[in-house]
Protein backbone atom coordinates (compact mmCIF):
# COMPACT_ATOMS: atom_id res chain seq x y z
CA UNK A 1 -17.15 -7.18 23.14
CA UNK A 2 -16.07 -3.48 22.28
CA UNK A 3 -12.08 -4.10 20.73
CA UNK A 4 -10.07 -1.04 21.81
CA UNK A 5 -8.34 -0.32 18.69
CA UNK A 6 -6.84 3.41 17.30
CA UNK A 7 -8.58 5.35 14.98
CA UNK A 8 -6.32 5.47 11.81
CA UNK A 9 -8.24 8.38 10.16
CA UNK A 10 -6.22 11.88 9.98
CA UNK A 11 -7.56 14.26 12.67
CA UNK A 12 -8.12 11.41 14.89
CA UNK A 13 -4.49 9.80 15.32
CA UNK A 14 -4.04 7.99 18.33
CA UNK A 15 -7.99 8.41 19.37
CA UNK A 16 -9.61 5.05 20.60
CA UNK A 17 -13.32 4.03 20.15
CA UNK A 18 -16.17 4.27 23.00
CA UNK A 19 -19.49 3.32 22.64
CA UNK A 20 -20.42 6.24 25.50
CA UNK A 21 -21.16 9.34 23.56
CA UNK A 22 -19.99 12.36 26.13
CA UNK A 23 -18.19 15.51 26.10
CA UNK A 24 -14.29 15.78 27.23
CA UNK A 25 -12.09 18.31 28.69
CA UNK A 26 -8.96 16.38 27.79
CA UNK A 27 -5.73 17.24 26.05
CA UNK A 28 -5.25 13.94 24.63
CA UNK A 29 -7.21 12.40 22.09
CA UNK A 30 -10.54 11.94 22.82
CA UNK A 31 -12.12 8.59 22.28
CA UNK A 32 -14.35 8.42 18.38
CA UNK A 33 -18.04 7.68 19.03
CA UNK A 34 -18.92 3.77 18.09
CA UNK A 35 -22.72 3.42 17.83
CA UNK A 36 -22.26 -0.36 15.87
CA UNK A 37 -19.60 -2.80 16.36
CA UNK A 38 -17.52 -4.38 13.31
CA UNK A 39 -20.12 -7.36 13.50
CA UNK A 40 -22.81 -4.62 13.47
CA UNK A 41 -24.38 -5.09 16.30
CA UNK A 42 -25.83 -2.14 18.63
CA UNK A 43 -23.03 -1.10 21.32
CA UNK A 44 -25.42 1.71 23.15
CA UNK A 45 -29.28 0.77 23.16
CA UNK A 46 -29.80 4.39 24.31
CA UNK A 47 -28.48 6.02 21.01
CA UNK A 48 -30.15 3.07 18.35
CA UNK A 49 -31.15 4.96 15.31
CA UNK A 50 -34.96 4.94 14.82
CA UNK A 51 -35.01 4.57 11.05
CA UNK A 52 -37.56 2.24 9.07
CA UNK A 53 -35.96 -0.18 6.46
CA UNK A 54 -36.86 1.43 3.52
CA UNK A 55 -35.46 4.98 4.93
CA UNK A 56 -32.56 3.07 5.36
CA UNK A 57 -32.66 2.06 2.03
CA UNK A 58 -33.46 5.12 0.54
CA UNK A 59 -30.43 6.52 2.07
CA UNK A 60 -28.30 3.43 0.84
CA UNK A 61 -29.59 4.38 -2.14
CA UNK A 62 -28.09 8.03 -2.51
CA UNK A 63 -25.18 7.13 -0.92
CA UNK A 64 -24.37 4.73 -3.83
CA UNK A 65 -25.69 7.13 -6.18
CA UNK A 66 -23.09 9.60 -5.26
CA UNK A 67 -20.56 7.33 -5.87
CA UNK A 68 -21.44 6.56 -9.10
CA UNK A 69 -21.61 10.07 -9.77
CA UNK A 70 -18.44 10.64 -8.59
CA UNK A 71 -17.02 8.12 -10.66
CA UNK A 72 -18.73 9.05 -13.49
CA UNK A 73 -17.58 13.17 -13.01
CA UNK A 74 -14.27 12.12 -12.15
CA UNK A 75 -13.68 10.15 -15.16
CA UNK A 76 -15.54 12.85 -17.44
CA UNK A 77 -12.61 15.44 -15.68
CA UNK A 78 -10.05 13.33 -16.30
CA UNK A 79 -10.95 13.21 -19.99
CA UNK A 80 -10.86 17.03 -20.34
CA UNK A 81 -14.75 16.85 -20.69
CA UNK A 82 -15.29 19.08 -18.11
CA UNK A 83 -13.19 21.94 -16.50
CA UNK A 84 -13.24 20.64 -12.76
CA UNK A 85 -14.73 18.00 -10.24
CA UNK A 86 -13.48 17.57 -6.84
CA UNK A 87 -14.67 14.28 -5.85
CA UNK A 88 -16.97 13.15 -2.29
CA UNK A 89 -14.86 10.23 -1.71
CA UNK A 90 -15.13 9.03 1.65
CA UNK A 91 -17.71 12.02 2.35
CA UNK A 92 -20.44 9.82 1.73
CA UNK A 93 -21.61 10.24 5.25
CA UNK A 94 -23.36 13.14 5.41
CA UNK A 95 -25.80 11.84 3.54
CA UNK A 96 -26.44 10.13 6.91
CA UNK A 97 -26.01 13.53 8.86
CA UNK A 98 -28.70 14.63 6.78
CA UNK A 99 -31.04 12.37 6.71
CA UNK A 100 -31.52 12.49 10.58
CA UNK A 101 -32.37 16.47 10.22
CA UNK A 102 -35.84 17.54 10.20
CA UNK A 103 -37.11 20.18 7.80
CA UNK A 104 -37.82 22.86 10.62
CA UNK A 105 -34.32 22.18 11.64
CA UNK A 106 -32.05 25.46 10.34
């Protein structure tokens, strides 16, 4: 059962999730693209990620590696170690992004 709740995520205010990934000509906010439900189960067999286990823990893998990273940077900032560090916070998802690209892909 697909809950229509709001998106509370800036950018998306007010936009509701689908599991129907399509293009919209509308002015008011368009639905946010749900592939997995809270429960994590598949909402659009179509659109289910091909991706072995261990790719999927390999990505796992860096995606908790940037945090601690980020932690770790952050922290060394804050101590005057280092000059700068803008953190990925809630960016971890491109790790995702790009993981499904392929190496000819440009």
């Amino acid at each position: 059962r697909l809950l229509k709740k709001k998106v509370a995520f800036p950018g998306a205010l007010g936009s509701e999730f689908t599991h129907k990934l399509q293009f919209t000509g509308a002015t008011t906010p368009i639905p946010t693209y749900q592939l997995v439900d809270v429960e994590g189960k598949i909402l659009d067999k179509d659109n289910e990620p091909k991706v072995s286990k261990e790719e999927a823990q390999r990505i796992y893998k860096l995606i908790l590696t940037l945090s601690v990273m980020d932690q770790v940077l952050y922290e060394a900032q804050r101590q005057g170690r280092i000059s700068f560090y803008m953190t990925s916070f809630g960016e971890e998802a491109i790790i995702g992004s790009a993981a499904a690209l392929d190496p000819q892909d440009t």
